[in-house]
PDB file of N, CA and C in Angstrom:
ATOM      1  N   UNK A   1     166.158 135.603  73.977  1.00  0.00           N
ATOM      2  CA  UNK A   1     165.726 134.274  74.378  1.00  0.00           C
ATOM      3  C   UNK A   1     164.631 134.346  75.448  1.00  0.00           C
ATOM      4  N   UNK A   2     164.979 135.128  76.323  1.00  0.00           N
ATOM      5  CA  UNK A   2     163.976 135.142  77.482  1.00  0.00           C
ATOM      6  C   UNK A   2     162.551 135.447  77.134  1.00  0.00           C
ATOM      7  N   UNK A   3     162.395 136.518  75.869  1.00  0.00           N
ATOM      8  CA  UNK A   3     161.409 137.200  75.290  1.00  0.00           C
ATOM      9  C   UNK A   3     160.933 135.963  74.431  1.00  0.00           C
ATOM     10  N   UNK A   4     161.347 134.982  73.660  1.00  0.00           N
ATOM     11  CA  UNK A   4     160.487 133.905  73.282  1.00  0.00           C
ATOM     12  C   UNK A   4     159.799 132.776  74.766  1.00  0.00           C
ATOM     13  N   UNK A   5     160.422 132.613  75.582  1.00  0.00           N
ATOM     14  CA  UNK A   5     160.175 131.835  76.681  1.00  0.00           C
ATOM     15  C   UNK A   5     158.920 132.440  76.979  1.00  0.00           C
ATOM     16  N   UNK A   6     158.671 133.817  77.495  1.00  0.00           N
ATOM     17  CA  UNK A   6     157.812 134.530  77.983  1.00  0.00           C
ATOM     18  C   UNK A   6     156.706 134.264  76.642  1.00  0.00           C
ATOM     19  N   UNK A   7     156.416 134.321  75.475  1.00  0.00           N
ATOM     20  CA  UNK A   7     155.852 134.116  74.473  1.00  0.00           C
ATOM     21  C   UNK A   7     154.987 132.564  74.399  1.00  0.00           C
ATOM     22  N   UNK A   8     156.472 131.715  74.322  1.00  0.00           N
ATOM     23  CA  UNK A   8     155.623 130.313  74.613  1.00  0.00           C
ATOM     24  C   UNK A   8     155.180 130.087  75.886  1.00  0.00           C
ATOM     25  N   UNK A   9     155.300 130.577  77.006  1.00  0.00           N
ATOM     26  CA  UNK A   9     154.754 130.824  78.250  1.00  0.00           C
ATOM     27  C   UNK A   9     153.065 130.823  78.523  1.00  0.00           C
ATOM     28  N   UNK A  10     153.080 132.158  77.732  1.00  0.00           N
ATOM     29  CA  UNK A  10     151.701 132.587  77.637  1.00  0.00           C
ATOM     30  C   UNK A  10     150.921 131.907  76.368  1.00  0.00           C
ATOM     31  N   UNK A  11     151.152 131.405  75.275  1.00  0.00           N
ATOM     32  CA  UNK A  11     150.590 130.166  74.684  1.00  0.00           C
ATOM     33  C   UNK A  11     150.197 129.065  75.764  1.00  0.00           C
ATOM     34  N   UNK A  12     151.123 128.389  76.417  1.00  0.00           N
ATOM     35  CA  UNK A  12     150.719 127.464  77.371  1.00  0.00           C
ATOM     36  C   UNK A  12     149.795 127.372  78.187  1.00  0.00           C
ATOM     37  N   UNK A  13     149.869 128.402  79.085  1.00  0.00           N
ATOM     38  CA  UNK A  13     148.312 129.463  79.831  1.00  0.00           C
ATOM     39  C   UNK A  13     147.378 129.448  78.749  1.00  0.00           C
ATOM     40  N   UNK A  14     147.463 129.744  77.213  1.00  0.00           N
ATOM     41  CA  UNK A  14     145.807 130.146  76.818  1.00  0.00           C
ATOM     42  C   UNK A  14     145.352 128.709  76.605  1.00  0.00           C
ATOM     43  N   UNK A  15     146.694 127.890  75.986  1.00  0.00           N
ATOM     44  CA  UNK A  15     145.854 126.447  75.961  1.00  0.00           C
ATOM     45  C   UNK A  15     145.796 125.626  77.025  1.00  0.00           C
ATOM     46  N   UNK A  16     145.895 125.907  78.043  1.00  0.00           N
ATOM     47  CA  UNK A  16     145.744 124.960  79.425  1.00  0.00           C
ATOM     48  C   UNK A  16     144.445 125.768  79.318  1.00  0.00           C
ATOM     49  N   UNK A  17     144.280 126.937  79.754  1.00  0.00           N
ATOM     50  CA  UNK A  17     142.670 127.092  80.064  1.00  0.00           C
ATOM     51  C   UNK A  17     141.643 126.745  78.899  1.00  0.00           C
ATOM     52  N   UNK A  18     142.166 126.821  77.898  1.00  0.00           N
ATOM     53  CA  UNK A  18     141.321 125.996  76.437  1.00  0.00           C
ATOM     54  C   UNK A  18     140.782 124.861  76.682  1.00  0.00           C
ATOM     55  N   UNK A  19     141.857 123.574  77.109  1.00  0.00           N
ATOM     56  CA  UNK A  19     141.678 122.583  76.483  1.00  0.00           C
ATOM     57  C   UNK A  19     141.425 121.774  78.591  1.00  0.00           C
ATOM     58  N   UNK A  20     142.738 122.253  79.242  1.00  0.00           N
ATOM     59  CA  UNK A  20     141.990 121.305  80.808  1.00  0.00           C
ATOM     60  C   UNK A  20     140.904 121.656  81.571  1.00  0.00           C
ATOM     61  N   UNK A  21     140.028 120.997  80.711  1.00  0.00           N
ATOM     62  CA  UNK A  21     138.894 121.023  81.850  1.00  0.00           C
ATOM     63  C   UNK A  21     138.133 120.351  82.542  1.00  0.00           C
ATOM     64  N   UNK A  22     139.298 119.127  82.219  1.00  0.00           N
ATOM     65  CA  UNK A  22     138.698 117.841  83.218  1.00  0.00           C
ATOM     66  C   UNK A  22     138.704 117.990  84.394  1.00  0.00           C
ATOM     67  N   UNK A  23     139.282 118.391  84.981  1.00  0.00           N
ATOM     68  CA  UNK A  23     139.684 118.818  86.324  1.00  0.00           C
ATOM     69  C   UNK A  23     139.680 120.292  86.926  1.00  0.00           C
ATOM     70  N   UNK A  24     138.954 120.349  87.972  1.00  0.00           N
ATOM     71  CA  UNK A  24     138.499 121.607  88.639  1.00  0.00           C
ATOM     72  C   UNK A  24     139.120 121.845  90.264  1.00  0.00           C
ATOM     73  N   UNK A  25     139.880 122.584  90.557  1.00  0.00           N
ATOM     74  CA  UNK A  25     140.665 122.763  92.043  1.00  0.00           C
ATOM     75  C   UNK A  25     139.200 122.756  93.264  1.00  0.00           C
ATOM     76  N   UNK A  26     139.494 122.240  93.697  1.00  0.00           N
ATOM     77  CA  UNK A  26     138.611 121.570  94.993  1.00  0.00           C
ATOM     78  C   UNK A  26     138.432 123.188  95.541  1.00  0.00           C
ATOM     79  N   UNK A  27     136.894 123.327  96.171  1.00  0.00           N
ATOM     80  CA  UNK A  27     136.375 124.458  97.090  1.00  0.00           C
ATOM     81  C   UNK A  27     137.745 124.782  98.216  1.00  0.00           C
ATOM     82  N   UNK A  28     138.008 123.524  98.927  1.00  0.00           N
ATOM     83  CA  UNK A  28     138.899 123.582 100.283  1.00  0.00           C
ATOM     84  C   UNK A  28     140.264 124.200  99.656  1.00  0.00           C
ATOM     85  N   UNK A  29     140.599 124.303  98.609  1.00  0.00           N
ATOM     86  CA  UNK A  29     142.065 124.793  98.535  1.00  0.00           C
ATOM     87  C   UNK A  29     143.362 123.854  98.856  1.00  0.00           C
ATOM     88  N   UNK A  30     143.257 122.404  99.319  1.00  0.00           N
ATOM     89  CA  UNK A  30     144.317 121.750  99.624  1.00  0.00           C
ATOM     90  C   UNK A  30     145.030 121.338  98.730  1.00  0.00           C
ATOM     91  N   UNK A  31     144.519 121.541  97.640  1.00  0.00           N
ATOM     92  CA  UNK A  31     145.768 121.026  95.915  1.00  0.00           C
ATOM     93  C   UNK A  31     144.920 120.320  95.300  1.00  0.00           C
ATOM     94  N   UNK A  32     143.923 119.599  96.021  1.00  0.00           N
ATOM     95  CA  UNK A  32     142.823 118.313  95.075  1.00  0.00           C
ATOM     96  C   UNK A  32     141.796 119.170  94.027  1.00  0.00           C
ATOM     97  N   UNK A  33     141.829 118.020  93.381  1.00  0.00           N
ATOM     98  CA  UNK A  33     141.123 118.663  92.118  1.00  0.00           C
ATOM     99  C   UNK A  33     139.309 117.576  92.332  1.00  0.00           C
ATOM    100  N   UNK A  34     138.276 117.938  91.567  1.00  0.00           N
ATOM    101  CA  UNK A  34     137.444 117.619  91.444  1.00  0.00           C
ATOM    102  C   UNK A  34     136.970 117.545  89.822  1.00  0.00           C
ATOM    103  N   UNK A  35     137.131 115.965  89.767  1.00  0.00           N
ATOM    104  CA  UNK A  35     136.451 115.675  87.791  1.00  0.00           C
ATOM    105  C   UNK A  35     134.842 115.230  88.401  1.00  0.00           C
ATOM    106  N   UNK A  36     134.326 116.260  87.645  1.00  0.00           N
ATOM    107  CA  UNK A  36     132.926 116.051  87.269  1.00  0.00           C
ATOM    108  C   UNK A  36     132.577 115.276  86.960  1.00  0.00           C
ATOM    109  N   UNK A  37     131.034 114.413  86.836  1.00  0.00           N
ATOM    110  CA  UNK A  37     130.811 113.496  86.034  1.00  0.00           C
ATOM    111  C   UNK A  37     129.519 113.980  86.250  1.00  0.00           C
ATOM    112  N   UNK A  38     128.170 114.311  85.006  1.00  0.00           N
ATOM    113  CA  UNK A  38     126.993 114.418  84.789  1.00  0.00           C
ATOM    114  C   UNK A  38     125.920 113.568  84.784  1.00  0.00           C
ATOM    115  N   UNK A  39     125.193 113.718  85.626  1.00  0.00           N
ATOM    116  CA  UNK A  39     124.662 112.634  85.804  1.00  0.00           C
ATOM    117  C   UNK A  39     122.728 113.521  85.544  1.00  0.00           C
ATOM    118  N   UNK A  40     121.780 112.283  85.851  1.00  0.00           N
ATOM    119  CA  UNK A  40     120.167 113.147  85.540  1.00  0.00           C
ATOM    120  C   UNK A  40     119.616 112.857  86.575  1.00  0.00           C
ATOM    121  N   UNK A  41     119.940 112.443  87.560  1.00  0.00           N
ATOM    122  CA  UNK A  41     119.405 111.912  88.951  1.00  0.00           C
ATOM    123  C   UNK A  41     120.509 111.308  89.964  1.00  0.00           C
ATOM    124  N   UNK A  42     119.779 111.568  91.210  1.00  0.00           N
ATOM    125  CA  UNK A  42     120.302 110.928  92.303  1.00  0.00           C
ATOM    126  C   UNK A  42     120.171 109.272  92.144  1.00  0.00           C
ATOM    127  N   UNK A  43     119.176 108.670  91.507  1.00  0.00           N
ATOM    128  CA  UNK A  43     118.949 107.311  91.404  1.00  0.00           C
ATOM    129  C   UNK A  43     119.406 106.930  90.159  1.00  0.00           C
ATOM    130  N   UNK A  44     120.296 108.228  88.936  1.00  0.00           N
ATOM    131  CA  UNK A  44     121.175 106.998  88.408  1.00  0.00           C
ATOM    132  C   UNK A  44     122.540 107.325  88.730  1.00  0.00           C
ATOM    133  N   UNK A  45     122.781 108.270  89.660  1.00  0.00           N
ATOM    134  CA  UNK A  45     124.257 107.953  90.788  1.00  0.00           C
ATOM    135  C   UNK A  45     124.407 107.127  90.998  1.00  0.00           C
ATOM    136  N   UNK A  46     123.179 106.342  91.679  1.00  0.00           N
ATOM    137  CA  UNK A  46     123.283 105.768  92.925  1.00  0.00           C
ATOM    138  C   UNK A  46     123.003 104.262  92.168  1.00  0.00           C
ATOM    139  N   UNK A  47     122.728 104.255  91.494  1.00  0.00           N
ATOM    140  CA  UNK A  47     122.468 102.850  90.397  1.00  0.00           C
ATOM    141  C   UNK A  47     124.121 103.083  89.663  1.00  0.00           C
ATOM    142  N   UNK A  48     124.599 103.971  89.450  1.00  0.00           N
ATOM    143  CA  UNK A  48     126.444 104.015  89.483  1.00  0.00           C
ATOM    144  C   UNK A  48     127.167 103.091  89.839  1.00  0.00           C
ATOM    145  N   UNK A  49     127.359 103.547  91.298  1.00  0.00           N
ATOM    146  CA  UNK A  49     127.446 103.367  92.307  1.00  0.00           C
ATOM    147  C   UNK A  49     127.648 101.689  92.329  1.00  0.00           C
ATOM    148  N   UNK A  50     126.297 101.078  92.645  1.00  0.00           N
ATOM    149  CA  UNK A  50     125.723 100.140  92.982  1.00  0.00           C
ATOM    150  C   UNK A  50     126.130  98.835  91.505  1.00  0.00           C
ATOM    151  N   UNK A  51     126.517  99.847  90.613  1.00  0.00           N
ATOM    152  CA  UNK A  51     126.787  98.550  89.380  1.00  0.00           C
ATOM    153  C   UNK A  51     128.670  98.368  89.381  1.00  0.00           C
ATOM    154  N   UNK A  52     129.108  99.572  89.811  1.00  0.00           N
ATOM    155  CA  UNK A  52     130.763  99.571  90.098  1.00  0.00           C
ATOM    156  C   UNK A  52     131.412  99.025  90.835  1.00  0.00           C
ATOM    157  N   UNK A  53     129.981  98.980  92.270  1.00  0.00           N
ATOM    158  CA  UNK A  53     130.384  97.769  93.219  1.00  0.00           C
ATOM    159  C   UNK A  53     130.171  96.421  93.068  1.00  0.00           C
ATOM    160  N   UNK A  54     129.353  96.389  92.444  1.00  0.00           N
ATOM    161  CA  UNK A  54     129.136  94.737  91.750  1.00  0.00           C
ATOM    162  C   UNK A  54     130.491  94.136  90.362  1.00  0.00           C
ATOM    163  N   UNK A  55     130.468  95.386  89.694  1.00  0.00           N
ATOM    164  CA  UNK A  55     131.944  94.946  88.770  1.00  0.00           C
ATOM    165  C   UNK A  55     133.073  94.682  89.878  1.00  0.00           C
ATOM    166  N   UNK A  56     133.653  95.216  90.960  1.00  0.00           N
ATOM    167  CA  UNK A  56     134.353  95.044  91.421  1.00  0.00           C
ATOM    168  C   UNK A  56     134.732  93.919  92.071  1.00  0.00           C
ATOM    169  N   UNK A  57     133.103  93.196  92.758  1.00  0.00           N
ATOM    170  CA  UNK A  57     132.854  91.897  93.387  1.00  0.00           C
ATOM    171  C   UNK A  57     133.001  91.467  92.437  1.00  0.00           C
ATOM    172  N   UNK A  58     132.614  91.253  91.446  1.00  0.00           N
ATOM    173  CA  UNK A  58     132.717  90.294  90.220  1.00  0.00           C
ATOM    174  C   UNK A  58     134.010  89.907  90.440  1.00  0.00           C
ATOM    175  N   UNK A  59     134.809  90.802  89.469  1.00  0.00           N
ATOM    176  CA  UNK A  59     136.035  90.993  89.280  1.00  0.00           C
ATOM    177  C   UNK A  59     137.073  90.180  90.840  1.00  0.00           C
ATOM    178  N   UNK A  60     137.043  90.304  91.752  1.00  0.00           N
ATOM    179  CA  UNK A  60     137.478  89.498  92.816  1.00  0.00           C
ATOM    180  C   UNK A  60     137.083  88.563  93.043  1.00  0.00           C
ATOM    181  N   UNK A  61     136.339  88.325  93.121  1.00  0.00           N
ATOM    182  CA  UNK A  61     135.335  86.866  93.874  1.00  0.00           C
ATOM    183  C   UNK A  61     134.383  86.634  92.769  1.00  0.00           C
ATOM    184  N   UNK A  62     134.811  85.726  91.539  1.00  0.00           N
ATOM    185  CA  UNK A  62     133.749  85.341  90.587  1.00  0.00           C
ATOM    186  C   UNK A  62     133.171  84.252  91.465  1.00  0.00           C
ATOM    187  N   UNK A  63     133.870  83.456  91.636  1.00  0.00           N
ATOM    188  CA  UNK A  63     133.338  82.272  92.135  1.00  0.00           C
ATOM    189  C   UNK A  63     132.499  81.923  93.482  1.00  0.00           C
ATOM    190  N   UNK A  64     132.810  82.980  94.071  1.00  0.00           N
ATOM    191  CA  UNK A  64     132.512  82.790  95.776  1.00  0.00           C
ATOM    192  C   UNK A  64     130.677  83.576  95.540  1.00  0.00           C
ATOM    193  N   UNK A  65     130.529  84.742  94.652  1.00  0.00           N
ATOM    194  CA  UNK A  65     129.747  84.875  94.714  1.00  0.00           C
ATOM    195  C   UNK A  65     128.623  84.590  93.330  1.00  0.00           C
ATOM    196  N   UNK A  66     128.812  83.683  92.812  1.00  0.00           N
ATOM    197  CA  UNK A  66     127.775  83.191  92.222  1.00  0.00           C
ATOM    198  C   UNK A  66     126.467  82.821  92.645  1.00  0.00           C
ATOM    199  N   UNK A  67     126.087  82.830  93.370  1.00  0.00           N
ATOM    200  CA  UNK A  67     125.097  82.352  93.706  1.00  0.00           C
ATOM    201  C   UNK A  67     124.401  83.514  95.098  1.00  0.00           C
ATOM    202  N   UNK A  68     125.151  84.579  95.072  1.00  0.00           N
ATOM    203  CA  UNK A  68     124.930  85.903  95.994  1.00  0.00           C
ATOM    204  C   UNK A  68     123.843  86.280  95.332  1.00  0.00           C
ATOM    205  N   UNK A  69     122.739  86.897  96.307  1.00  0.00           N
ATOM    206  CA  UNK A  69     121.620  87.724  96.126  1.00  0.00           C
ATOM    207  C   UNK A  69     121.717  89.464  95.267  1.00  0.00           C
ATOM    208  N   UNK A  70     123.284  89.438  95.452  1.00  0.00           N
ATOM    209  CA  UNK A  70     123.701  91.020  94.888  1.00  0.00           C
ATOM    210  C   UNK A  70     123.781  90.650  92.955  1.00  0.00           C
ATOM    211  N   UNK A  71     123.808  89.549  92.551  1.00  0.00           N
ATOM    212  CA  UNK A  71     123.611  89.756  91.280  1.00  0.00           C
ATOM    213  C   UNK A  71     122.396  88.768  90.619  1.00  0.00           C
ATOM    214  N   UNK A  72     121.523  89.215  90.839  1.00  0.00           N
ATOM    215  CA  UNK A  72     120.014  88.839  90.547  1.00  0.00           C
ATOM    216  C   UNK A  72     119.746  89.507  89.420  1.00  0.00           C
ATOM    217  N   UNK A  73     120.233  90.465  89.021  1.00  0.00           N
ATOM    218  CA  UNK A  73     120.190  91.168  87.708  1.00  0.00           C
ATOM    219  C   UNK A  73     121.679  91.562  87.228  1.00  0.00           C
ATOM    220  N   UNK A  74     121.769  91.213  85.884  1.00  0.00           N
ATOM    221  CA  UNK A  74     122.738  91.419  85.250  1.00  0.00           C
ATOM    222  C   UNK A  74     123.520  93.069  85.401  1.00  0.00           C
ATOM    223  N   UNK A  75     125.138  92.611  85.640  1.00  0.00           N
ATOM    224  CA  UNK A  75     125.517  93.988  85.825  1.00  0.00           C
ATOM    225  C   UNK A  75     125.681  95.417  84.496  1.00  0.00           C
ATOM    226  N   UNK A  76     125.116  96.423  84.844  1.00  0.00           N
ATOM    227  CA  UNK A  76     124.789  97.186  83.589  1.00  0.00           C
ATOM    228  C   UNK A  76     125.966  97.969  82.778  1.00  0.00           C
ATOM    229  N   UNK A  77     127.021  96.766  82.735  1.00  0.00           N
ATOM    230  CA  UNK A  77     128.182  97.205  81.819  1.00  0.00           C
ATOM    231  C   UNK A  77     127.991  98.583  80.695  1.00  0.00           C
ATOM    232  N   UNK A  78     127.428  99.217  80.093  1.00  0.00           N
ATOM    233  CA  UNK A  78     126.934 100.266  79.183  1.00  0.00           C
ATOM    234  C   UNK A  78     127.034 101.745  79.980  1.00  0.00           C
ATOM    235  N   UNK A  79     126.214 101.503  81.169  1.00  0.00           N
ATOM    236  CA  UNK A  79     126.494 102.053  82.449  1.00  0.00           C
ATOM    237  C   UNK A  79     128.002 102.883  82.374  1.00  0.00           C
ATOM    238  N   UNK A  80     128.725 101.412  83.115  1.00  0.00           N
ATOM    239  CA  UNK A  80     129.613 101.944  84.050  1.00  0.00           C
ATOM    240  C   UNK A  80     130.544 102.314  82.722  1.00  0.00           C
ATOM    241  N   UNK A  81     131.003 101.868  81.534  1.00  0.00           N
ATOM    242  CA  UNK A  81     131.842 102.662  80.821  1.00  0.00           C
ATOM    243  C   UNK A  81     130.907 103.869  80.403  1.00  0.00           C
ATOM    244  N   UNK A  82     130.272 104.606  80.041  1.00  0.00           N
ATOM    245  CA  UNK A  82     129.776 105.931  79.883  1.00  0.00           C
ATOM    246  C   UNK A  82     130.067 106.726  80.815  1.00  0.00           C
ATOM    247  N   UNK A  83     130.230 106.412  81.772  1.00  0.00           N
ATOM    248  CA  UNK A  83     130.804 107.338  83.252  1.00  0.00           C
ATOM    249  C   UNK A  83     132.172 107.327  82.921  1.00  0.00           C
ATOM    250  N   UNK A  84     132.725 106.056  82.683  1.00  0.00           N
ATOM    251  CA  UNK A  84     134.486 106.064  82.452  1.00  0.00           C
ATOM    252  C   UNK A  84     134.701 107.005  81.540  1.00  0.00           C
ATOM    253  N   UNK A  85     133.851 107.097  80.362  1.00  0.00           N
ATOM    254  CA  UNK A  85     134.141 107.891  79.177  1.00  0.00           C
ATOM    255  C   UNK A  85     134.049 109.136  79.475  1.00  0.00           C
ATOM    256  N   UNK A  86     133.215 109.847  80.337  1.00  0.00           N
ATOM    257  CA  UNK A  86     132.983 110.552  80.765  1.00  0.00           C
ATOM    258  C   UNK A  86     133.921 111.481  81.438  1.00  0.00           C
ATOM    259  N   UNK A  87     134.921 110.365  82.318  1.00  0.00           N
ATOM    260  CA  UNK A  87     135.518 110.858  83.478  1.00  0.00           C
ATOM    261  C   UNK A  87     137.536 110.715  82.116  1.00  0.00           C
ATOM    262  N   UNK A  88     137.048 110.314  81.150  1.00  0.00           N
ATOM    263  CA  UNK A  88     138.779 110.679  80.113  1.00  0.00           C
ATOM    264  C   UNK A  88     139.274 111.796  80.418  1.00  0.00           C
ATOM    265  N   UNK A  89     140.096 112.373  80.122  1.00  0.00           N
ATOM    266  CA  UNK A  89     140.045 113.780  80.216  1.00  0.00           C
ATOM    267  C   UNK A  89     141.339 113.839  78.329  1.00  0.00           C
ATOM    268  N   UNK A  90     140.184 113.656  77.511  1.00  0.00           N
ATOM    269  CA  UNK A  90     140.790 114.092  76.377  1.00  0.00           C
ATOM    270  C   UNK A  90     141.096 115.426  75.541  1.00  0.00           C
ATOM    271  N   UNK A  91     140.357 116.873  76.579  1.00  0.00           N
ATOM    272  CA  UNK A  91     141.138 118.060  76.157  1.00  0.00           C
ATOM    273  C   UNK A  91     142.367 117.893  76.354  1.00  0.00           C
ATOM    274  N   UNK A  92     142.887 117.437  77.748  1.00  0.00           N
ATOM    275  CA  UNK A  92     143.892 117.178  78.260  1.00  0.00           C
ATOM    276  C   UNK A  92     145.135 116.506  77.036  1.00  0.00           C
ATOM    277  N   UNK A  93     144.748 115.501  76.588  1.00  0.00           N
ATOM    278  CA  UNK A  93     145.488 114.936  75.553  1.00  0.00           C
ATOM    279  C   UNK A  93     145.722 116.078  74.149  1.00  0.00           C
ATOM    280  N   UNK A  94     144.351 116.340  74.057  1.00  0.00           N
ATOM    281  CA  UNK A  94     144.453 117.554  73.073  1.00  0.00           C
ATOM    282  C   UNK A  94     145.529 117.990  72.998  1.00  0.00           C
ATOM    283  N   UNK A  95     145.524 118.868  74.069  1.00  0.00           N
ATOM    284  CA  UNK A  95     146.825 119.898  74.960  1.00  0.00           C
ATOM    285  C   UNK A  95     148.415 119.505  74.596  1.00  0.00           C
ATOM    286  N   UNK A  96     148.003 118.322  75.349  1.00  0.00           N
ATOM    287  CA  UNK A  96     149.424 117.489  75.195  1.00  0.00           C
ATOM    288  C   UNK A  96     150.068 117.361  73.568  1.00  0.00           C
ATOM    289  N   UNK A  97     148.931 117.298  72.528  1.00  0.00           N
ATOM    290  CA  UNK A  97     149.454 116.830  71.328  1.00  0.00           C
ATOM    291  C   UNK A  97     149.785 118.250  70.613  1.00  0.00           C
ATOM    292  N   UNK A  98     148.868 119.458  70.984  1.00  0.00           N
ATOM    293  CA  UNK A  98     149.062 120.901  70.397  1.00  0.00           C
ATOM    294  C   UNK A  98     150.694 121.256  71.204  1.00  0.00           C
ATOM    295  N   UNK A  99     150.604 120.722  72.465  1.00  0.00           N
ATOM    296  CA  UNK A  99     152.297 121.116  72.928  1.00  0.00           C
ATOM    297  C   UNK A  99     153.377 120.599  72.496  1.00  0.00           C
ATOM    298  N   UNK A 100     153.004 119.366  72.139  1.00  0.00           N
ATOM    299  CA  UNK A 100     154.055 118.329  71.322  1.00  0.00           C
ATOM    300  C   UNK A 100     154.468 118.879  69.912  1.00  0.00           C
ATOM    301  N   UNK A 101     153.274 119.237  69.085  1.00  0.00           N
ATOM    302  CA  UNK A 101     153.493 119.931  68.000  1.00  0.00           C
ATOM    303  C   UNK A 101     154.221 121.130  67.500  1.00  0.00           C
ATOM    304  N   UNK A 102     153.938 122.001  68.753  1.00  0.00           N
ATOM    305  CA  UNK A 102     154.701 122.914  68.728  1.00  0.00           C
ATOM    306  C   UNK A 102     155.940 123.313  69.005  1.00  0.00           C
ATOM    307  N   UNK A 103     156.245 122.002  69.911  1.00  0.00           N
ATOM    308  CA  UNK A 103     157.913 122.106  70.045  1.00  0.00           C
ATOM    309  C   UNK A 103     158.977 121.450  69.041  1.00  0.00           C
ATOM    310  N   UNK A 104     158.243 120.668  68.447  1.00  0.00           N
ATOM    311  CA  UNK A 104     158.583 119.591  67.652  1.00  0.00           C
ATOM    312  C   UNK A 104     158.991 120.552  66.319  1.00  0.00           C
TER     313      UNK A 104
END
């Protein structure tokens, strides 16, 4: 028994490093992880940024800020889900469904 444990053990290890790679252990070592997100500039970070904070105002205060100088241009919804999509972590699920399978 122990000798299959040790078996599916090391399956688990090859597909965790296969498939999680949404998530990367932080430089500092404190347990936090760091998900990437790719971006082609500092100015479309920062246009990120700047449209996530406006969904958010939205999203709270429709009403109060209608007529605010912060939405003079439409917020770039296309944007901010491509980053969301971005930031899934569907190896992860992968993983989950190859582990499910196999116990099953």
């Amino acid at each position: 028994m122990e000798r299959n444990e040790t078996e599916i053990l090391e399956k688990l290890k090859k597909l965790t490093a296969r498939c999680c790679t949404a998530l990367n252990p932080s430089a500092d070592q404190n347990g936090t992880y760091i998900a990437p997100i790719k971006m082609h500039s500092y100015a479309e970070l920062g246009c990120c940024i700047t449209e996530i904070i406006k969904l958010c105002i939205v999203a709270l205060e429709n009403e109060a800020h209608q007529n605010s100088n912060t939405f003079q241009q439409p917020i770039n919804v296309p944007l901010i889900l491509e980053m969301v999509l971005q930031m899934f972590p569907l190896d992860e699920f992968e993983l989950l469904s190859e582990i499910y399978e196999g116990i099953a």
